[in-house]
PDB file of N, CA and C in Angstrom:
ATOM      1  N   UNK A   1     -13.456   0.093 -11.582  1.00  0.00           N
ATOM      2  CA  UNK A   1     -12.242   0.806 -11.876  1.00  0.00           C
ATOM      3  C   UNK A   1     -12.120   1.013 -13.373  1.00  0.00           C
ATOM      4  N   UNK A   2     -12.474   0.133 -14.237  1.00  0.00           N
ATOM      5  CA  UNK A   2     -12.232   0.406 -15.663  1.00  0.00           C
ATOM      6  C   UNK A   2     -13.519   0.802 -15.781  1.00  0.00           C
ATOM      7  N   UNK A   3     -14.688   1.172 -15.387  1.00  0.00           N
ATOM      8  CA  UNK A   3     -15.416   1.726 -15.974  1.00  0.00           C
ATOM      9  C   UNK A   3     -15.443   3.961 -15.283  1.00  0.00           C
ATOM     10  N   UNK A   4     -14.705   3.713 -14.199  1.00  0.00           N
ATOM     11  CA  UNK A   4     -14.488   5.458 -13.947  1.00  0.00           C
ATOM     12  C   UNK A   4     -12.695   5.402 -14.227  1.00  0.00           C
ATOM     13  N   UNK A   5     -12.442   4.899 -14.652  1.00  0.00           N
ATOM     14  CA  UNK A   5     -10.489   5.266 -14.803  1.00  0.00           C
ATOM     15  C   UNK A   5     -10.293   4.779 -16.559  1.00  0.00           C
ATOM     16  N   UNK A   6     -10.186   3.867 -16.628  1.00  0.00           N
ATOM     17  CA  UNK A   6      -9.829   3.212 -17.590  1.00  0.00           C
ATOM     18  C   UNK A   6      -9.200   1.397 -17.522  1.00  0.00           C
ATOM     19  N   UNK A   7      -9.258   1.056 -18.911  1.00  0.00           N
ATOM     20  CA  UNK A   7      -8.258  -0.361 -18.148  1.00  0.00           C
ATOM     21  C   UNK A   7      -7.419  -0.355 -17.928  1.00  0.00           C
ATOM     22  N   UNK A   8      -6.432   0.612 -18.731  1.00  0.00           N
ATOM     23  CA  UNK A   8      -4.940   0.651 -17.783  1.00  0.00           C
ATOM     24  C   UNK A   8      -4.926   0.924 -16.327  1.00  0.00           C
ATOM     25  N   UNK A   9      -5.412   2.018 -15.968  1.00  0.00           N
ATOM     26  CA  UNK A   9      -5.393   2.046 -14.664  1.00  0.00           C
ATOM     27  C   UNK A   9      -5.630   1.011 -13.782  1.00  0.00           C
ATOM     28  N   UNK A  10      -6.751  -0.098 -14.217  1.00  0.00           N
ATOM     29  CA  UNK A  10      -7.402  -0.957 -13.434  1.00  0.00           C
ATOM     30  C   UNK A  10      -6.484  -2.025 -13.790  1.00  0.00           C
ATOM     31  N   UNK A  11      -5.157  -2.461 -14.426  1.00  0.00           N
ATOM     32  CA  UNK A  11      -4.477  -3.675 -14.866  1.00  0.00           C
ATOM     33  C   UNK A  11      -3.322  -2.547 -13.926  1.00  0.00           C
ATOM     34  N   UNK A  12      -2.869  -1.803 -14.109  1.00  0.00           N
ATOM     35  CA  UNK A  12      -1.990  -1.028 -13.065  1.00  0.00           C
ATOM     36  C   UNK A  12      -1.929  -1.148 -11.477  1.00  0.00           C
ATOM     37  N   UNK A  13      -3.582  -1.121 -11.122  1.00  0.00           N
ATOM     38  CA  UNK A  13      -3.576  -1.216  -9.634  1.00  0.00           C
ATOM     39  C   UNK A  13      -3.560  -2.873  -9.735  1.00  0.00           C
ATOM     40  N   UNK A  14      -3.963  -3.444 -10.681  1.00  0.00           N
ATOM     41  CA  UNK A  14      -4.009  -4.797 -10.338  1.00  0.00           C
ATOM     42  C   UNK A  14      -2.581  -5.549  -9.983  1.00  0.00           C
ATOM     43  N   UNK A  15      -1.816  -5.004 -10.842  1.00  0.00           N
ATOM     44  CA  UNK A  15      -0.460  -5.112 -10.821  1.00  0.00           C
ATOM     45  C   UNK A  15       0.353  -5.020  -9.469  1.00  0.00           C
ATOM     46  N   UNK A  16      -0.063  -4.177  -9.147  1.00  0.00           N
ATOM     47  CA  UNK A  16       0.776  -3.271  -7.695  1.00  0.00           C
ATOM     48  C   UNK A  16       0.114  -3.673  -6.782  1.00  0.00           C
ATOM     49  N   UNK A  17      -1.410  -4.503  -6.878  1.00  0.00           N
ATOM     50  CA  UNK A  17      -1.389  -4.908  -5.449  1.00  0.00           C
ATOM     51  C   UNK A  17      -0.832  -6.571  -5.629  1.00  0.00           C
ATOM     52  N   UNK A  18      -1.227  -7.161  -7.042  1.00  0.00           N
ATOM     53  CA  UNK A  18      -0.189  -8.303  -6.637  1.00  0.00           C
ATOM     54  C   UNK A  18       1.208  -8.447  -6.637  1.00  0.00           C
ATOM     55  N   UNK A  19       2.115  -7.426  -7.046  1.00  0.00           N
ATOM     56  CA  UNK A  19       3.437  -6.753  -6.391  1.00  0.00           C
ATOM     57  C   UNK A  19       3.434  -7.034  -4.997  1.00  0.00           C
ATOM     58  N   UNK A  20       2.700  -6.209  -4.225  1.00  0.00           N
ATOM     59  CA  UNK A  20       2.238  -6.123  -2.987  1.00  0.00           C
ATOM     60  C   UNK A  20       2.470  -7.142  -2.368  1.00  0.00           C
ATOM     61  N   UNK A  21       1.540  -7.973  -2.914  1.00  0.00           N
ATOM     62  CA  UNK A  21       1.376  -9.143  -2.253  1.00  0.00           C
ATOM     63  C   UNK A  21       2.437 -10.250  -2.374  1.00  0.00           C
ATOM     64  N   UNK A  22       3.229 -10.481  -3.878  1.00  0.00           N
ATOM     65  CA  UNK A  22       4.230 -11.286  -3.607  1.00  0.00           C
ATOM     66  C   UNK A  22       5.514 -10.273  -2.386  1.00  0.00           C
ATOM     67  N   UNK A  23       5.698  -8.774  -2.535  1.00  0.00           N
ATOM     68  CA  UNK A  23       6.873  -8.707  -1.410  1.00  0.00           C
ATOM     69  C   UNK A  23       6.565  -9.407   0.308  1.00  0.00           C
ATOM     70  N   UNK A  24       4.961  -8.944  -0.300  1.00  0.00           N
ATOM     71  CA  UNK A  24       4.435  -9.474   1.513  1.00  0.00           C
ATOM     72  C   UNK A  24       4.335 -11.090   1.745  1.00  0.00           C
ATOM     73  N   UNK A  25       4.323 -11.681   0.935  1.00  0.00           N
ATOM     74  CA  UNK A  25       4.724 -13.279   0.866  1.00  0.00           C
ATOM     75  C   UNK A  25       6.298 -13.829   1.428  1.00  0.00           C
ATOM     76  N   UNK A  26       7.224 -12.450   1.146  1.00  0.00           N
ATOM     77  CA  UNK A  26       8.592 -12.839   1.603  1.00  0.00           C
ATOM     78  C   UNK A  26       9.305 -12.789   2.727  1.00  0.00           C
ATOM     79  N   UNK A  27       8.019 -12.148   3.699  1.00  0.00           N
ATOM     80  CA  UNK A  27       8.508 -11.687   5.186  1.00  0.00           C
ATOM     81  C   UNK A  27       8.641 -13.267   5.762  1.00  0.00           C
ATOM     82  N   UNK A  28       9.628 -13.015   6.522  1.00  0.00           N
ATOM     83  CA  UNK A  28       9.358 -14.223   7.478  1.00  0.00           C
ATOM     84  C   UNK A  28       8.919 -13.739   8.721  1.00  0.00           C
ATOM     85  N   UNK A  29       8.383 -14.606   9.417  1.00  0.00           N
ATOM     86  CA  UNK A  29       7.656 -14.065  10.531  1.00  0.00           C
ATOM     87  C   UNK A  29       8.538 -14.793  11.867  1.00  0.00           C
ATOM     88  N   UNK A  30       9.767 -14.930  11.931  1.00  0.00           N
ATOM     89  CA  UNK A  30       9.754 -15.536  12.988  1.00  0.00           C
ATOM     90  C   UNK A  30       9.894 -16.748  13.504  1.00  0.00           C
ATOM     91  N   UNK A  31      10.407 -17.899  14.620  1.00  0.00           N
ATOM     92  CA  UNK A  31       9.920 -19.360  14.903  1.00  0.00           C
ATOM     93  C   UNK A  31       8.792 -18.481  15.911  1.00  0.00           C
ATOM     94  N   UNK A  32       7.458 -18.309  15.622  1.00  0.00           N
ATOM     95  CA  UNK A  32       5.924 -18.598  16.784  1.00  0.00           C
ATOM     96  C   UNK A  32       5.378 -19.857  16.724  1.00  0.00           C
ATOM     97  N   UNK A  33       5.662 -20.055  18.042  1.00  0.00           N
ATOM     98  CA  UNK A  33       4.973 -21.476  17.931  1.00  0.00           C
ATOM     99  C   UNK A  33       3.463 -21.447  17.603  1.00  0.00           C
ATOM    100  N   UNK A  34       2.712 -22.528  17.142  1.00  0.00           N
ATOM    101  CA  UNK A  34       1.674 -22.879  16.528  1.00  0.00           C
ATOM    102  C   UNK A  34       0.334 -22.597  17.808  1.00  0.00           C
ATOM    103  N   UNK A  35      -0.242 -22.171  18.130  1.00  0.00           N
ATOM    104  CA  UNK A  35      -1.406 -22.428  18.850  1.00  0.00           C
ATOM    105  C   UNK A  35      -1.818 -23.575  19.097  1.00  0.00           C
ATOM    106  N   UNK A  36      -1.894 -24.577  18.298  1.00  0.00           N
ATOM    107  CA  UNK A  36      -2.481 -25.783  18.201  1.00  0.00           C
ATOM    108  C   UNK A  36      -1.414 -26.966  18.407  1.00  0.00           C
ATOM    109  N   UNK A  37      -0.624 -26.440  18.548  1.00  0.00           N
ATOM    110  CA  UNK A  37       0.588 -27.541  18.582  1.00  0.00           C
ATOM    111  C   UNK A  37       0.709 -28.163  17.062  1.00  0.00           C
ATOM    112  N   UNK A  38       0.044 -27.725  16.118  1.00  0.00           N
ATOM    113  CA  UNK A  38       0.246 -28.656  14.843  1.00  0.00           C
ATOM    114  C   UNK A  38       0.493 -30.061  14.849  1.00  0.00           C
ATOM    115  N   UNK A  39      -0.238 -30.820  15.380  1.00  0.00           N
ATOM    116  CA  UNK A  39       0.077 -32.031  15.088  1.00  0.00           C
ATOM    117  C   UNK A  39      -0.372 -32.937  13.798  1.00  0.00           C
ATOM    118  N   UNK A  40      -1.442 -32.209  13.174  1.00  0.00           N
ATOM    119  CA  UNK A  40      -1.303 -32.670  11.755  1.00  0.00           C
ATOM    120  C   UNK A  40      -2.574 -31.774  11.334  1.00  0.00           C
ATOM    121  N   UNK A  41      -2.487 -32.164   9.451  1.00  0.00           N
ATOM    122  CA  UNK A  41      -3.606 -31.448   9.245  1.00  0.00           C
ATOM    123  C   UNK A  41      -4.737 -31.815   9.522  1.00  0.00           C
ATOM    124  N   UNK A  42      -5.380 -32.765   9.307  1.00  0.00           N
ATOM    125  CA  UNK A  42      -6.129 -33.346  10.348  1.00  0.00           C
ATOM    126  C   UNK A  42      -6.628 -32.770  11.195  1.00  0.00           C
ATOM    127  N   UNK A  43      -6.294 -32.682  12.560  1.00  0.00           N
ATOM    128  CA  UNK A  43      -5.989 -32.186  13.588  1.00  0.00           C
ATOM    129  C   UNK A  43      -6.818 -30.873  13.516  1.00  0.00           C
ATOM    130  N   UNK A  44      -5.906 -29.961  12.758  1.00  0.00           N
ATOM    131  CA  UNK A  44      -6.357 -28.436  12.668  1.00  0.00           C
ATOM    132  C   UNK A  44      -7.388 -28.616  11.733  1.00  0.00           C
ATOM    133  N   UNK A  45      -7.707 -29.371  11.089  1.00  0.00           N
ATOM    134  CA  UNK A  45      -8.837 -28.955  10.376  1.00  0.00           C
ATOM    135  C   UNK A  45     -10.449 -29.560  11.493  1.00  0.00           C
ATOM    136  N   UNK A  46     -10.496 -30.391  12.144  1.00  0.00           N
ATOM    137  CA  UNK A  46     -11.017 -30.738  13.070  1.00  0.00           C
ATOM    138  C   UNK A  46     -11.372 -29.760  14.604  1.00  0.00           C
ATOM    139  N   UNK A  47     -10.234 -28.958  14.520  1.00  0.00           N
ATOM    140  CA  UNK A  47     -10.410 -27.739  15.543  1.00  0.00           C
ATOM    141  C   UNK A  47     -10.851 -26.490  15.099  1.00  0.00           C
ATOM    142  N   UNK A  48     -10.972 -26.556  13.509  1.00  0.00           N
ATOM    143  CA  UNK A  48     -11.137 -25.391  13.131  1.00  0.00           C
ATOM    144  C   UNK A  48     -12.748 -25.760  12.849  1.00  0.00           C
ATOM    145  N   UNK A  49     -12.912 -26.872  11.864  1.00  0.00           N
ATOM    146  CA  UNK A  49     -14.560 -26.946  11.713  1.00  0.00           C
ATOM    147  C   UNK A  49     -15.609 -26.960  13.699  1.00  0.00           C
ATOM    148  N   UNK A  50     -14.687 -27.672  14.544  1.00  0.00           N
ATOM    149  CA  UNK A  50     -15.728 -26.879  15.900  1.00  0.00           C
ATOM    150  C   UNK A  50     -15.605 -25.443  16.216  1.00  0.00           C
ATOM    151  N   UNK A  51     -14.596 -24.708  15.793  1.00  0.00           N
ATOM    152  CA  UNK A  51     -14.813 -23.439  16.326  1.00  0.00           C
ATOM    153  C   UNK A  51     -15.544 -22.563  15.692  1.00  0.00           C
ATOM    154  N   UNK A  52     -16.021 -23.231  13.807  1.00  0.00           N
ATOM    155  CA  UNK A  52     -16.845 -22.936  13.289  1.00  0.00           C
ATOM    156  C   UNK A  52     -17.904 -23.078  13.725  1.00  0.00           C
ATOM    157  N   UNK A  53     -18.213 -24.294  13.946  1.00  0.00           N
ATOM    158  CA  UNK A  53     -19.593 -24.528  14.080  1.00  0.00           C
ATOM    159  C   UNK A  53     -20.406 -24.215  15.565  1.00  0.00           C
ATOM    160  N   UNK A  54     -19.331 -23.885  16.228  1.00  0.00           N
ATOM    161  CA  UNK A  54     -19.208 -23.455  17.740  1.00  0.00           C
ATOM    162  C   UNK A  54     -19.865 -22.400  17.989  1.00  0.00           C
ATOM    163  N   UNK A  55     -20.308 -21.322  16.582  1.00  0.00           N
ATOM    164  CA  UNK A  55     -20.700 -20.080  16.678  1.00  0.00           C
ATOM    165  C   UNK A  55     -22.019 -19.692  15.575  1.00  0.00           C
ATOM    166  N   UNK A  56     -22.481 -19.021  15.763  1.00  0.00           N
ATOM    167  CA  UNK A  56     -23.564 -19.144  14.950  1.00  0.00           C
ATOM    168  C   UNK A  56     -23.972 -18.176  13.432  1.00  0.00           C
ATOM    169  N   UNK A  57     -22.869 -17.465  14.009  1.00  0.00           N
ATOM    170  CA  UNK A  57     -23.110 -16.177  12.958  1.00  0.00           C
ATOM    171  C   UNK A  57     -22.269 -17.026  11.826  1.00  0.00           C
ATOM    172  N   UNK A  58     -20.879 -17.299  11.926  1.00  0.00           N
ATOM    173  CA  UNK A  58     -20.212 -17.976  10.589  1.00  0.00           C
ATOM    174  C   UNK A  58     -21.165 -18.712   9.810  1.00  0.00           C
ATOM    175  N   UNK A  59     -21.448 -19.897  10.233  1.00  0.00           N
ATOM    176  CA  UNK A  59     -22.324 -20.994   9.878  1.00  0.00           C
ATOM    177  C   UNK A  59     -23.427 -20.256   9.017  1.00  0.00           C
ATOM    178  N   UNK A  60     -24.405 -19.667   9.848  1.00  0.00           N
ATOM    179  CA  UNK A  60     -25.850 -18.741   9.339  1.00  0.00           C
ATOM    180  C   UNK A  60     -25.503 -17.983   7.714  1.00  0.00           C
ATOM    181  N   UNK A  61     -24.253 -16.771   7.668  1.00  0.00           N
ATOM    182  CA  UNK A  61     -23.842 -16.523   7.343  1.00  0.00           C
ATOM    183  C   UNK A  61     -22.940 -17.068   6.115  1.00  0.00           C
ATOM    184  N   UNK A  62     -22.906 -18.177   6.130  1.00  0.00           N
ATOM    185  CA  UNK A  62     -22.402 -19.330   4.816  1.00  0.00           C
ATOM    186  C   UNK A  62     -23.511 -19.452   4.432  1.00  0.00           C
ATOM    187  N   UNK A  63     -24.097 -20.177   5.010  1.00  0.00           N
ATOM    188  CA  UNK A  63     -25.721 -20.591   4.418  1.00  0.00           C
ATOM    189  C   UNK A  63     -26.334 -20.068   3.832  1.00  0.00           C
ATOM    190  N   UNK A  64     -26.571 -18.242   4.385  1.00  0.00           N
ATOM    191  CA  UNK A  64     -27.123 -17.645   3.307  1.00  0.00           C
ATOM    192  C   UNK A  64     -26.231 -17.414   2.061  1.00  0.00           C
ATOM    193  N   UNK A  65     -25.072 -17.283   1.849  1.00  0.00           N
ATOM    194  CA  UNK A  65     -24.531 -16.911   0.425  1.00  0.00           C
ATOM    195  C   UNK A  65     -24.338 -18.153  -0.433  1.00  0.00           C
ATOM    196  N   UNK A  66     -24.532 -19.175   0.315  1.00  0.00           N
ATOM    197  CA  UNK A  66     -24.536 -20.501  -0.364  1.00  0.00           C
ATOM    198  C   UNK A  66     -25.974 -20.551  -1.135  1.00  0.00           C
ATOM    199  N   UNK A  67     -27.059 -20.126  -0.849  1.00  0.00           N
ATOM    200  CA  UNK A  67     -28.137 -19.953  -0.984  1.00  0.00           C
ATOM    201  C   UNK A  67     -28.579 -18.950  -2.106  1.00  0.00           C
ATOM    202  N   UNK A  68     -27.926 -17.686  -1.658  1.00  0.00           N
ATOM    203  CA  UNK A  68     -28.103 -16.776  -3.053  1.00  0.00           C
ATOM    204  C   UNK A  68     -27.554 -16.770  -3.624  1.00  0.00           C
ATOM    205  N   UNK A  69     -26.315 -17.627  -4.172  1.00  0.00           N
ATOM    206  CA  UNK A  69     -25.371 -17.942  -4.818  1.00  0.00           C
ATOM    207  C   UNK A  69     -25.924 -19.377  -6.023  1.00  0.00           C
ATOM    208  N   UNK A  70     -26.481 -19.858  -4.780  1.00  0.00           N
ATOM    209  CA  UNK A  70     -27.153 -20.681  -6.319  1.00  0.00           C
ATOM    210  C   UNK A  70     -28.057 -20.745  -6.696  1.00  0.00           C
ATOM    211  N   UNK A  71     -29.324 -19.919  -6.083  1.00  0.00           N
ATOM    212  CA  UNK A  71     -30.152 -19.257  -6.498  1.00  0.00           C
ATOM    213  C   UNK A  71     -30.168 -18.082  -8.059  1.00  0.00           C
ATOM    214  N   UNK A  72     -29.331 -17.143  -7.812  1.00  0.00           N
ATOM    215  CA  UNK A  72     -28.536 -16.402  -9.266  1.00  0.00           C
ATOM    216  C   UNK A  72     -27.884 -17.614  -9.463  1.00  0.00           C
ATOM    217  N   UNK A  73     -27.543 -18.591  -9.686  1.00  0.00           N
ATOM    218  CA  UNK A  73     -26.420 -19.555 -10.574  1.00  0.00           C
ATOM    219  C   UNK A  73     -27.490 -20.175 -11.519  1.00  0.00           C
ATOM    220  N   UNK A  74     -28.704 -20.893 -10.494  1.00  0.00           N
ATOM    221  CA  UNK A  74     -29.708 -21.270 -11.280  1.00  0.00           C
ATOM    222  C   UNK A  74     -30.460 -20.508 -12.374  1.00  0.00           C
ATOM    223  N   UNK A  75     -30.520 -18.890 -11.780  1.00  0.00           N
ATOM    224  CA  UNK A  75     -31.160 -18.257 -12.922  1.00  0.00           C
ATOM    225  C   UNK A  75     -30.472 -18.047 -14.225  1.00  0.00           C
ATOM    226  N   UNK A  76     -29.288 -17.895 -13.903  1.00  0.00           N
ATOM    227  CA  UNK A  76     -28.485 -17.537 -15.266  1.00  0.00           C
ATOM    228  C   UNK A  76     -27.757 -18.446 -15.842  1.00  0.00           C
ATOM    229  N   UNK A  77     -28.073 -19.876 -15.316  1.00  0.00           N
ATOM    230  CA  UNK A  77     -27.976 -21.039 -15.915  1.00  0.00           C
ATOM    231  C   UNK A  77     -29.542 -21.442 -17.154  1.00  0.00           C
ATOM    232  N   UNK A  78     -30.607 -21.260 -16.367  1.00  0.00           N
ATOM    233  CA  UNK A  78     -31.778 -21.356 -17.164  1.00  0.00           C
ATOM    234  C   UNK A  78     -31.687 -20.529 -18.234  1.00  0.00           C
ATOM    235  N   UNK A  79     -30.965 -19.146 -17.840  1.00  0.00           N
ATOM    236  CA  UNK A  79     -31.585 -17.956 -19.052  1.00  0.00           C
ATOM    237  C   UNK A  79     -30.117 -18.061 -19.770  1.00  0.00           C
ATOM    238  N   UNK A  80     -29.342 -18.578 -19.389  1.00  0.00           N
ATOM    239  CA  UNK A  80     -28.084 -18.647 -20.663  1.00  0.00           C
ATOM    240  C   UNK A  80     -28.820 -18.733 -21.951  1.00  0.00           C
ATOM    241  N   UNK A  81     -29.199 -20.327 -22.498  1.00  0.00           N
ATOM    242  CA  UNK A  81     -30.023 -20.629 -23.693  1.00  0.00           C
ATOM    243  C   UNK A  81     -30.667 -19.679 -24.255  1.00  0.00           C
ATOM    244  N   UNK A  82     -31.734 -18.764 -23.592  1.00  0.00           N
ATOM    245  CA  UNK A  82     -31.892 -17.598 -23.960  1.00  0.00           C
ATOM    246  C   UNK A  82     -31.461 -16.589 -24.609  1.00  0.00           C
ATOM    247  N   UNK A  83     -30.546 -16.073 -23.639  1.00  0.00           N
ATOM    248  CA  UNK A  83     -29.090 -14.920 -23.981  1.00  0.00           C
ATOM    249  C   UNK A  83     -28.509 -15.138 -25.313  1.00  0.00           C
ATOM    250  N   UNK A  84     -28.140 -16.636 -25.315  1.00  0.00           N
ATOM    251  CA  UNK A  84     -27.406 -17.509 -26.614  1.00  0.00           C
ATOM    252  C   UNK A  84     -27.940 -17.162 -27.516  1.00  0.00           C
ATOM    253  N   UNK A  85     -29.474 -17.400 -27.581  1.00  0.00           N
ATOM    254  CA  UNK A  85     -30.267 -17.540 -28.300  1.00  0.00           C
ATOM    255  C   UNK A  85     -30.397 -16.134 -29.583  1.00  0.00           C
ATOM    256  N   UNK A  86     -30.738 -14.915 -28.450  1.00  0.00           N
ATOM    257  CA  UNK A  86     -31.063 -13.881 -29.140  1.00  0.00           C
ATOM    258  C   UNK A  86     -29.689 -13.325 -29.850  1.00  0.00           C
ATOM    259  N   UNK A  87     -28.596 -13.654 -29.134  1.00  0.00           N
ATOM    260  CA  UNK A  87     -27.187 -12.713 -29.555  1.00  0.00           C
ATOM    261  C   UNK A  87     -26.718 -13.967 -30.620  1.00  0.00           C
TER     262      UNK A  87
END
């Protein structure tokens, strides 16, 4: 965005979608009861890591960006010193 608009534009939309987002923070939604019955966090976090792991694409799908993620982290950790170096 700031490189085909400008930065104002791109601190503008940035603006208006977190506008956005605090009016949409103020809705209330309602008493819906919980799916899970909420009985603690605990609980839901325990139902949520099996329904993760329950499936194969999520899981697979972490793994790889966990993977090329620190793969580029490692490289531009090594070549920082470098970068440093010449600039």
């Amino acid at each position: 965005m700031v490189a085909l608009a400008g930065p104002g534009w791109a601190l503008d939309t940035t603006a208006a979608a977190l506008t956005a987002s605090a009016l949409l923070a103020t809705l209330r939604l309602g008493n819906s009861p919980r799916p899970s019955g909420g009985a603690s966090v605990v609980a839901d976090l325990r139902e949520g890591w099996q329904e993760f792991s329950s499936r194969t694409w999520p899981w697979v799908t972490a793994l790889q960006f966990a993977l090329v993620i620190g793969a580029l982290q490692a490289a531009y950790e090594a070549l920082r010193p470098v970068v440093a170096r010449r600039t």
